[in-house]
PDB file of N, CA and C in Angstrom:
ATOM      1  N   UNK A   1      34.292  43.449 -16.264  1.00  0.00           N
ATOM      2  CA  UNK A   1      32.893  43.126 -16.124  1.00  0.00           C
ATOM      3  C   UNK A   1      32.219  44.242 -15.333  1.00  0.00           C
ATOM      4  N   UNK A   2      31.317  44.774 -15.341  1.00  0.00           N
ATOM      5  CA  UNK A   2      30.199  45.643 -14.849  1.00  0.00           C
ATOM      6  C   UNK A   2      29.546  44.983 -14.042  1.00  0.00           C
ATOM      7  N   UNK A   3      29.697  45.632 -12.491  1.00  0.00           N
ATOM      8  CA  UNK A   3      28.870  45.318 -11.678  1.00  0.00           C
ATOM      9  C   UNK A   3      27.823  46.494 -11.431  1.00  0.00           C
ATOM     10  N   UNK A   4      26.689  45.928 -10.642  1.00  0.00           N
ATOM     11  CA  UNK A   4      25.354  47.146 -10.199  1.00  0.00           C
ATOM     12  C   UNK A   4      26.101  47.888  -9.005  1.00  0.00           C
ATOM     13  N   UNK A   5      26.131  49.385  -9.190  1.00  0.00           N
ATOM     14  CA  UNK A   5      26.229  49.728  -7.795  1.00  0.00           C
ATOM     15  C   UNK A   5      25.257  50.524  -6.963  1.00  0.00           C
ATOM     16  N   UNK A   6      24.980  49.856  -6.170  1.00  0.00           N
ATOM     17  CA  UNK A   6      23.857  50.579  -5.179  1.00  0.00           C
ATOM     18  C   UNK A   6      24.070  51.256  -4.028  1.00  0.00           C
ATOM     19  N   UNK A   7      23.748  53.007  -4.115  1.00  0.00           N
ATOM     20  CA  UNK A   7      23.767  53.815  -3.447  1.00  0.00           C
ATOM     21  C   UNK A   7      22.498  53.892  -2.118  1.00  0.00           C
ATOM     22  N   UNK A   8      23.055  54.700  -1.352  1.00  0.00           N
ATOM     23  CA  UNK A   8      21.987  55.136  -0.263  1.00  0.00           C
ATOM     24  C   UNK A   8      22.206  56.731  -0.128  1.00  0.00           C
ATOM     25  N   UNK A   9      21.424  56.979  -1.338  1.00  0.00           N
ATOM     26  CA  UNK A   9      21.720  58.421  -1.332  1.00  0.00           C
ATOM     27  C   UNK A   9      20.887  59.241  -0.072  1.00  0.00           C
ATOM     28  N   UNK A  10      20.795  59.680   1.002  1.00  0.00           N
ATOM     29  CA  UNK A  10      19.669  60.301   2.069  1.00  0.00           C
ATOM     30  C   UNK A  10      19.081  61.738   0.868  1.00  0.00           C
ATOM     31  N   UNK A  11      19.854  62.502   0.503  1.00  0.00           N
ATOM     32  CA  UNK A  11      19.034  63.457  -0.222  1.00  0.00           C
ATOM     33  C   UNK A  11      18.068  63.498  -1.232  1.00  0.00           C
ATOM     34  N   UNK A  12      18.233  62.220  -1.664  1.00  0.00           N
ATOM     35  CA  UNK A  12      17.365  62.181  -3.021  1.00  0.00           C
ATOM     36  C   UNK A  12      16.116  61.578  -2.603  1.00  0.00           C
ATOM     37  N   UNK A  13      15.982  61.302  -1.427  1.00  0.00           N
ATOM     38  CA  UNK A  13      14.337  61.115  -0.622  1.00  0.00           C
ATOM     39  C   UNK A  13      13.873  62.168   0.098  1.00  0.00           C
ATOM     40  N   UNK A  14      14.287  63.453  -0.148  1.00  0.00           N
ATOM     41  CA  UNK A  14      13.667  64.635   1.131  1.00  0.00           C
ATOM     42  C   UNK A  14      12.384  64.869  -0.060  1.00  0.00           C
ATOM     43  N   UNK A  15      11.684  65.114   0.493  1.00  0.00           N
ATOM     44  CA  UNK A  15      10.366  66.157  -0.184  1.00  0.00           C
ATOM     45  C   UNK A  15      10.969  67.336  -1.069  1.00  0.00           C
ATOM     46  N   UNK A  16      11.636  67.999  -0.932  1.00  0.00           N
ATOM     47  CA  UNK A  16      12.166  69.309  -2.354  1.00  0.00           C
ATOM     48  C   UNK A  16      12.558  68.858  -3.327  1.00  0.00           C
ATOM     49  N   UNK A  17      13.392  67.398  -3.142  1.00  0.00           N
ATOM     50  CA  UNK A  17      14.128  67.341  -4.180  1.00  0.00           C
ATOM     51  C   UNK A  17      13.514  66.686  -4.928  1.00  0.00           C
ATOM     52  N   UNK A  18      12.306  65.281  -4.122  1.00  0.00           N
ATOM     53  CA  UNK A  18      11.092  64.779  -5.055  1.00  0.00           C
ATOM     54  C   UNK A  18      10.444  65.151  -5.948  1.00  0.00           C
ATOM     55  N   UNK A  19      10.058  66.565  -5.316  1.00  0.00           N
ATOM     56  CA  UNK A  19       9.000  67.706  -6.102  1.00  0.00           C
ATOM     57  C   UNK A  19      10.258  68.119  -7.653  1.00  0.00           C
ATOM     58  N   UNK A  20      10.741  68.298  -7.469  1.00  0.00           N
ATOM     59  CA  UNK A  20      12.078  68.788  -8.307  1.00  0.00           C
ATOM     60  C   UNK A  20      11.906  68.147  -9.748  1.00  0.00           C
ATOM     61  N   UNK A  21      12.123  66.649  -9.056  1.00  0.00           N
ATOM     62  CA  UNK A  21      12.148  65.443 -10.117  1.00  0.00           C
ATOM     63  C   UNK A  21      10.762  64.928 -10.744  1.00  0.00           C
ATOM     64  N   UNK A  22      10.001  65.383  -9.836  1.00  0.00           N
ATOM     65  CA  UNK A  22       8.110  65.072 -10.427  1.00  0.00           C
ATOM     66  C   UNK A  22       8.078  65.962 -11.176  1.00  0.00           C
ATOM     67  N   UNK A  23       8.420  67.206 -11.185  1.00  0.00           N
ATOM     68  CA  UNK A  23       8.461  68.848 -11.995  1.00  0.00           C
ATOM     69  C   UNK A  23       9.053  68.268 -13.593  1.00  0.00           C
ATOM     70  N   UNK A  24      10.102  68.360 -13.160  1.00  0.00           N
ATOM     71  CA  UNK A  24      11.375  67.874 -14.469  1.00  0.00           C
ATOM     72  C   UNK A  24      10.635  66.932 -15.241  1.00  0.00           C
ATOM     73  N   UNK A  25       9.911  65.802 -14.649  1.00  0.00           N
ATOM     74  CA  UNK A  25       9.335  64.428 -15.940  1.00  0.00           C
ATOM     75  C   UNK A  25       8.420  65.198 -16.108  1.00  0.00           C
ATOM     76  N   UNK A  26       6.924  65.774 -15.572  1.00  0.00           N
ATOM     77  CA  UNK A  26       5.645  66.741 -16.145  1.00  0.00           C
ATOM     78  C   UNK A  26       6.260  67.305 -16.827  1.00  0.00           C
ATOM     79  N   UNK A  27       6.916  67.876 -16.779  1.00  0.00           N
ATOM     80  CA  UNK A  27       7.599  69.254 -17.901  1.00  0.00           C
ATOM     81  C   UNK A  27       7.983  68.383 -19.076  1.00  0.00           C
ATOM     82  N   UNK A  28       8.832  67.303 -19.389  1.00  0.00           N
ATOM     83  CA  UNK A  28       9.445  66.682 -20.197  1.00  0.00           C
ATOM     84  C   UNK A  28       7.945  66.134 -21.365  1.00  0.00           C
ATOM     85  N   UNK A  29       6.965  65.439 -20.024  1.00  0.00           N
ATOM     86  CA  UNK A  29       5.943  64.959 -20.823  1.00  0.00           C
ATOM     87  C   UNK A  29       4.861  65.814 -21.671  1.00  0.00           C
ATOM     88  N   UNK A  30       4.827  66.882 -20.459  1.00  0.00           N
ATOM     89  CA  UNK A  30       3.549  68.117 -21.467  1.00  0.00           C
ATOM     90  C   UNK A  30       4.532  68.372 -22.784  1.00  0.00           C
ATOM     91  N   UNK A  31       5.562  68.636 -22.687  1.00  0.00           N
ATOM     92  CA  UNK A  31       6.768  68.989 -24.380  1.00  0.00           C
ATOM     93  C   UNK A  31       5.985  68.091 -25.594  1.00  0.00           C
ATOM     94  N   UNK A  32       6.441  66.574 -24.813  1.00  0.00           N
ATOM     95  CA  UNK A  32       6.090  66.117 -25.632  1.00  0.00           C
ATOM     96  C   UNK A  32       4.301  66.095 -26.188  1.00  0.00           C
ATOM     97  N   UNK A  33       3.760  66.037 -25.138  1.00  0.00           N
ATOM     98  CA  UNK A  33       2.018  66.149 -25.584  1.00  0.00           C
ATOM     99  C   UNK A  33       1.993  67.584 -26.246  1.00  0.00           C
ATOM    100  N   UNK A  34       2.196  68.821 -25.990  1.00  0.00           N
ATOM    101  CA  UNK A  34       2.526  69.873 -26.991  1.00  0.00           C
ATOM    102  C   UNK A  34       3.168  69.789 -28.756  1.00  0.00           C
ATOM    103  N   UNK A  35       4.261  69.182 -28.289  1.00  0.00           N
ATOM    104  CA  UNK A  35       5.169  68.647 -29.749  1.00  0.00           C
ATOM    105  C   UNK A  35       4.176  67.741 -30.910  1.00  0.00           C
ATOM    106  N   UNK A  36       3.650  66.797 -30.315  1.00  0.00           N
ATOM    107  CA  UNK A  36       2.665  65.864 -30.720  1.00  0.00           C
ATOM    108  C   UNK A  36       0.955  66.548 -31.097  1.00  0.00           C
ATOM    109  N   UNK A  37       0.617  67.763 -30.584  1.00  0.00           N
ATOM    110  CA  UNK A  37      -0.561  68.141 -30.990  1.00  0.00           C
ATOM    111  C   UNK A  37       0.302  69.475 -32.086  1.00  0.00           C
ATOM    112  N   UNK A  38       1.133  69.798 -32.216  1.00  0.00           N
ATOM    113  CA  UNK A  38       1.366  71.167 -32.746  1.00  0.00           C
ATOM    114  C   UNK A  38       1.906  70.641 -34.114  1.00  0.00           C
ATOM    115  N   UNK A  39       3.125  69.753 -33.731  1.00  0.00           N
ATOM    116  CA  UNK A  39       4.072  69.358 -35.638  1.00  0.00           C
ATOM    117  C   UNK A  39       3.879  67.629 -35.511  1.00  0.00           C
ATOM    118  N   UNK A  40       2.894  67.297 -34.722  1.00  0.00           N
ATOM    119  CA  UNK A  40       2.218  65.435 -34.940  1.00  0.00           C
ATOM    120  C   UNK A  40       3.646  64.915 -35.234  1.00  0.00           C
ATOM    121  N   UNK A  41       4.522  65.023 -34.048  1.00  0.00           N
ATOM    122  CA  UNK A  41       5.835  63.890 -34.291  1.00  0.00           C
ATOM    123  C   UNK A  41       5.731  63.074 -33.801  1.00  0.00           C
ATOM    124  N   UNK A  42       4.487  62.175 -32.733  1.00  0.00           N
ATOM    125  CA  UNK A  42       4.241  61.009 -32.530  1.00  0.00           C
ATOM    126  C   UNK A  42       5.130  60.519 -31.341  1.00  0.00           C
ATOM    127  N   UNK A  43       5.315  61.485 -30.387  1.00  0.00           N
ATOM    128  CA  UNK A  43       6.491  61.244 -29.465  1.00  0.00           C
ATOM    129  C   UNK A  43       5.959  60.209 -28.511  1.00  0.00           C
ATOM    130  N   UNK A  44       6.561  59.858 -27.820  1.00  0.00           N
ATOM    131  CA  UNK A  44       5.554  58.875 -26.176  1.00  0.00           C
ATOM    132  C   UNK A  44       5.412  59.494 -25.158  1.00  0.00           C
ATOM    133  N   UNK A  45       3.986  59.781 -25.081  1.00  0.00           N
ATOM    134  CA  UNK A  45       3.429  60.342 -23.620  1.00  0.00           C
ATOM    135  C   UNK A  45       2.763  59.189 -23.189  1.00  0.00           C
ATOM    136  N   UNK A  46       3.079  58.657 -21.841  1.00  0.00           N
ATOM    137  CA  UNK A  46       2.136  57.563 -20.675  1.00  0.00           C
ATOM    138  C   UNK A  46       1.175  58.229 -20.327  1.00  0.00           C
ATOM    139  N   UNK A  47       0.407  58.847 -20.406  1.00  0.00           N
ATOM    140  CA  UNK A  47      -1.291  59.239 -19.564  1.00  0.00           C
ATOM    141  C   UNK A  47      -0.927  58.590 -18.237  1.00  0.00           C
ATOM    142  N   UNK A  48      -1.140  57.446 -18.033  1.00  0.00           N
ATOM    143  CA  UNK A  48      -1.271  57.025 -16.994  1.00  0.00           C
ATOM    144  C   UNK A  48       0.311  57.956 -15.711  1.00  0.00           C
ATOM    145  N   UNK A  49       1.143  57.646 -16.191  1.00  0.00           N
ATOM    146  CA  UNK A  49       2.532  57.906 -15.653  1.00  0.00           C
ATOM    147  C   UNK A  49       2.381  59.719 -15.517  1.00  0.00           C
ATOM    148  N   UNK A  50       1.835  59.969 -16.253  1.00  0.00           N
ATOM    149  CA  UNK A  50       1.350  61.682 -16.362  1.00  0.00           C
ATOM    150  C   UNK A  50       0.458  61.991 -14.891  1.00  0.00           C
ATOM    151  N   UNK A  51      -0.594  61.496 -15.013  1.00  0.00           N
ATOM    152  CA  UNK A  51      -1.565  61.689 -14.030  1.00  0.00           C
ATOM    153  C   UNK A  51      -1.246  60.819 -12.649  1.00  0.00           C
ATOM    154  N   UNK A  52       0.028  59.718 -12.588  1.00  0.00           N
ATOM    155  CA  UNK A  52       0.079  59.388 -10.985  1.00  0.00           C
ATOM    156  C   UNK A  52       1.046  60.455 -10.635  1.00  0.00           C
ATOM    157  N   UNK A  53       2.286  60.855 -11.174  1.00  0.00           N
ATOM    158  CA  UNK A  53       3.338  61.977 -11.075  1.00  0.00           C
ATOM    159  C   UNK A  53       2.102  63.222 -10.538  1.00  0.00           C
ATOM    160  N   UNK A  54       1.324  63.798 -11.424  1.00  0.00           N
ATOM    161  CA  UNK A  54       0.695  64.930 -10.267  1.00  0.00           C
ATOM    162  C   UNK A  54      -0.090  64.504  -9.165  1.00  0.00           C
ATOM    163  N   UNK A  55      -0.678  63.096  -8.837  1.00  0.00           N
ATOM    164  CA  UNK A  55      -0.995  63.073  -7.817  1.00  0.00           C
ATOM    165  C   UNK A  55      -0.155  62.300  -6.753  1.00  0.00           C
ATOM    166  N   UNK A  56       0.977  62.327  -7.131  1.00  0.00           N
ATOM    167  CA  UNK A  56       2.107  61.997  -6.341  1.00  0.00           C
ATOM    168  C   UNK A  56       2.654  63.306  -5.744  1.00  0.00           C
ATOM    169  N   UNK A  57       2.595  64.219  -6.494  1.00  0.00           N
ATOM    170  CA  UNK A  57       3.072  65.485  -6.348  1.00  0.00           C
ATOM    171  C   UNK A  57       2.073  66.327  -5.552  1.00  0.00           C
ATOM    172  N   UNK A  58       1.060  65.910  -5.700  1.00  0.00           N
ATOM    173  CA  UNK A  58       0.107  66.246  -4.352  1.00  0.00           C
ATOM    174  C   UNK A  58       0.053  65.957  -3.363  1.00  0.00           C
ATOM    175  N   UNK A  59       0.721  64.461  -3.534  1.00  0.00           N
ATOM    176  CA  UNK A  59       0.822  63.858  -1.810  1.00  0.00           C
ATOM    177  C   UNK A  59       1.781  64.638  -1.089  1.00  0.00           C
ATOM    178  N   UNK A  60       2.375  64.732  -1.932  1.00  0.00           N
ATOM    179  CA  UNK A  60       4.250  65.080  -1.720  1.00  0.00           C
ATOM    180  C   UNK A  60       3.931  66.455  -0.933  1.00  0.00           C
ATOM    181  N   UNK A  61       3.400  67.442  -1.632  1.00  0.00           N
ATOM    182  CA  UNK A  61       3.325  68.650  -1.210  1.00  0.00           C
ATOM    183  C   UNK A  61       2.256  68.903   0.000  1.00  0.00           C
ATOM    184  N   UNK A  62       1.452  68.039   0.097  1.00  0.00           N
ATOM    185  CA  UNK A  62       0.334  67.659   1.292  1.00  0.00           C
ATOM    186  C   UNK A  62       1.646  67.468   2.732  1.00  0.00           C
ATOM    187  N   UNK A  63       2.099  66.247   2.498  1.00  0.00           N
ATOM    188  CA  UNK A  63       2.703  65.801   3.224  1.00  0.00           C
ATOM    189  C   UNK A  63       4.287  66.599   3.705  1.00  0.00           C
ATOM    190  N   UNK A  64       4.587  67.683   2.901  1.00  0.00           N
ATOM    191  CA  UNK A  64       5.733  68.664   3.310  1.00  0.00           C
ATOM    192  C   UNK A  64       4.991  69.597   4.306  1.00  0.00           C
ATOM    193  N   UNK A  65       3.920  69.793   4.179  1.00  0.00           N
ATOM    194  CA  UNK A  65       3.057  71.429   4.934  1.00  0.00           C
ATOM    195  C   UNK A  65       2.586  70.513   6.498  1.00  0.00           C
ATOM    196  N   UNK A  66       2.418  69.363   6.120  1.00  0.00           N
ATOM    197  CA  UNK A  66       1.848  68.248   7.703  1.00  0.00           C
ATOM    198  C   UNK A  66       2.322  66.869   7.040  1.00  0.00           C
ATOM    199  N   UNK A  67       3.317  66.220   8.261  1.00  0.00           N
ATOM    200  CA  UNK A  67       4.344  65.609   8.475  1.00  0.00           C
ATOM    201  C   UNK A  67       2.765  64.671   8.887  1.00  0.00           C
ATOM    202  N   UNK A  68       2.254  64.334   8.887  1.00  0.00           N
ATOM    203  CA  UNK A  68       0.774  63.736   9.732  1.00  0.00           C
ATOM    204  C   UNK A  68      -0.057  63.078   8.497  1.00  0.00           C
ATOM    205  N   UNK A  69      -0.062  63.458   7.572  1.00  0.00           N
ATOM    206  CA  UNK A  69      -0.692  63.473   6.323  1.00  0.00           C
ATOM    207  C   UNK A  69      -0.029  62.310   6.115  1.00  0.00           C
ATOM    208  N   UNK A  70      -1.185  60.829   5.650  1.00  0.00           N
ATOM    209  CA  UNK A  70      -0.702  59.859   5.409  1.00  0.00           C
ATOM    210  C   UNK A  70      -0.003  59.134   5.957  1.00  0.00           C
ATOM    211  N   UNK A  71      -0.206  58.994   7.018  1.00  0.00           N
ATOM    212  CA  UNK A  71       0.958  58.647   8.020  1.00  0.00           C
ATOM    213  C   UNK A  71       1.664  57.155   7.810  1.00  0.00           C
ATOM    214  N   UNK A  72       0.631  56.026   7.407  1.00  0.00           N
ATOM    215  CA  UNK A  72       1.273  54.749   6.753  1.00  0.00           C
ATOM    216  C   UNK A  72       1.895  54.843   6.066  1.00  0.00           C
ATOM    217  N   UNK A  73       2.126  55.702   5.367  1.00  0.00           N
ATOM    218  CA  UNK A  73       3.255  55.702   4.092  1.00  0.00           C
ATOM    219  C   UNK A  73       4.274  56.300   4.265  1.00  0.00           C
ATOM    220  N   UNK A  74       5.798  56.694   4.512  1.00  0.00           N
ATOM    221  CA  UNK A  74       7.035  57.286   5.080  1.00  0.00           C
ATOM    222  C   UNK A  74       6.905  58.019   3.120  1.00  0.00           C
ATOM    223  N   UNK A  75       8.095  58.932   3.717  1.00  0.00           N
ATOM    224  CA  UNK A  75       8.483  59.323   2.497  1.00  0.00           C
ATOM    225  C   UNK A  75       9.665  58.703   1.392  1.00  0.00           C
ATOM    226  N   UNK A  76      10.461  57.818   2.019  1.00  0.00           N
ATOM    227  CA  UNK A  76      10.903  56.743   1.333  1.00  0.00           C
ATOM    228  C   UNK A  76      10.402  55.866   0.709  1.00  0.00           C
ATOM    229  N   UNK A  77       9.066  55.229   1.067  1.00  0.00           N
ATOM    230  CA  UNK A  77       8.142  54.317   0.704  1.00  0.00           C
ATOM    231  C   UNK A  77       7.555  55.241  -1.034  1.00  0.00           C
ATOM    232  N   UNK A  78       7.070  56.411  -0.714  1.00  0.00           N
ATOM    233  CA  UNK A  78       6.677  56.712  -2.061  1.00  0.00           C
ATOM    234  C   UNK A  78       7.738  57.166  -2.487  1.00  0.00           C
ATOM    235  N   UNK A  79       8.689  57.668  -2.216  1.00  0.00           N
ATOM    236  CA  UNK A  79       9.938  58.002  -3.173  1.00  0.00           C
ATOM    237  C   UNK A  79      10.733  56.864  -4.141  1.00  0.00           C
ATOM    238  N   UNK A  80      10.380  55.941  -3.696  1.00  0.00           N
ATOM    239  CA  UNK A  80      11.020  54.702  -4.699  1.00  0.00           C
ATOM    240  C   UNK A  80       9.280  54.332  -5.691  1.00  0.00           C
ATOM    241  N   UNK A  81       8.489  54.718  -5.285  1.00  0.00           N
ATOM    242  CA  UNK A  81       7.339  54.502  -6.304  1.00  0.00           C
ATOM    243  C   UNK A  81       7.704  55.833  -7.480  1.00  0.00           C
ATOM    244  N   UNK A  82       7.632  56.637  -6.872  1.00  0.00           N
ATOM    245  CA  UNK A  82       8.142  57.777  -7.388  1.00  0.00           C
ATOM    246  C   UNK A  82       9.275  57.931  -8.480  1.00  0.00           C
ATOM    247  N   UNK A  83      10.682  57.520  -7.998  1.00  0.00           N
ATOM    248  CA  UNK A  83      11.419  57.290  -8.908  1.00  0.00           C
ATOM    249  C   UNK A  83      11.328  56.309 -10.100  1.00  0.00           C
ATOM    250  N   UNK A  84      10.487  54.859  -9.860  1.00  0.00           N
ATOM    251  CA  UNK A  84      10.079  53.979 -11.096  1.00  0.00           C
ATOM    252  C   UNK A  84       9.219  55.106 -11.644  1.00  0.00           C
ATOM    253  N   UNK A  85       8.190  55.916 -11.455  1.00  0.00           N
ATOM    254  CA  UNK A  85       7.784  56.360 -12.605  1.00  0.00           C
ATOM    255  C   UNK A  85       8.189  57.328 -13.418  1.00  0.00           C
ATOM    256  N   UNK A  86       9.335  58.095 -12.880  1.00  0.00           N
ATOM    257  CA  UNK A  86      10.268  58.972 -13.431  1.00  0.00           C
ATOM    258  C   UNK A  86      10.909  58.433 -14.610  1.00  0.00           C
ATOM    259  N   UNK A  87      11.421  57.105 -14.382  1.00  0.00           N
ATOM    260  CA  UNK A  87      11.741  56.426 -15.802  1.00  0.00           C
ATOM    261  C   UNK A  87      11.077  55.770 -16.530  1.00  0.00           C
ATOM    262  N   UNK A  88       9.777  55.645 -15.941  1.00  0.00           N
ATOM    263  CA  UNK A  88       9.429  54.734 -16.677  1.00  0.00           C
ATOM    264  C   UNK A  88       8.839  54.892 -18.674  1.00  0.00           C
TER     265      UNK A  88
END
């Protein structure tokens, strides 16, 4: 039987590696919005999931240059918002 296993990875919440993974899905999604205007293969781009990823990626990079920036929000707190939209 398959159980869930749940990690506590500490690296996969620093700010570089966030930016990394916000990079990697934009990149994946413009392909597809490119692919879809050039040979119309009808791929799935989220708009929405497009445009919170760069302004996630703004926070992100706000908040690497001043540790002060946003201060209610930790960087764990958006890193798990972060990762749901990576898959989503």
């Amino acid at each position: 039987m398959l159980q869930p296993g749940l990690t506590n990875c500490v690296e996969c919440t620093t700010i570089p590696v966030l930016l990394d993974d916000i990079e990697c899905r934009i990149k994946e999604l413009a392909e597809n919005l490119y692919n879809n205007t050039i040979y119309t293969l009808n791929l799935p781009v989220n708009a929405t999931v497009f445009l919170d990823l760069l302004n996630y990626k703004r926070i992100l990079t706000y908040k690497f240059c001043n540790p002060d920036y946003g201060l209610p929000f930790t960087v764990e707190m958006i890193a798990s918002r972060v990762k749901l939209l990576i898959y989503k």
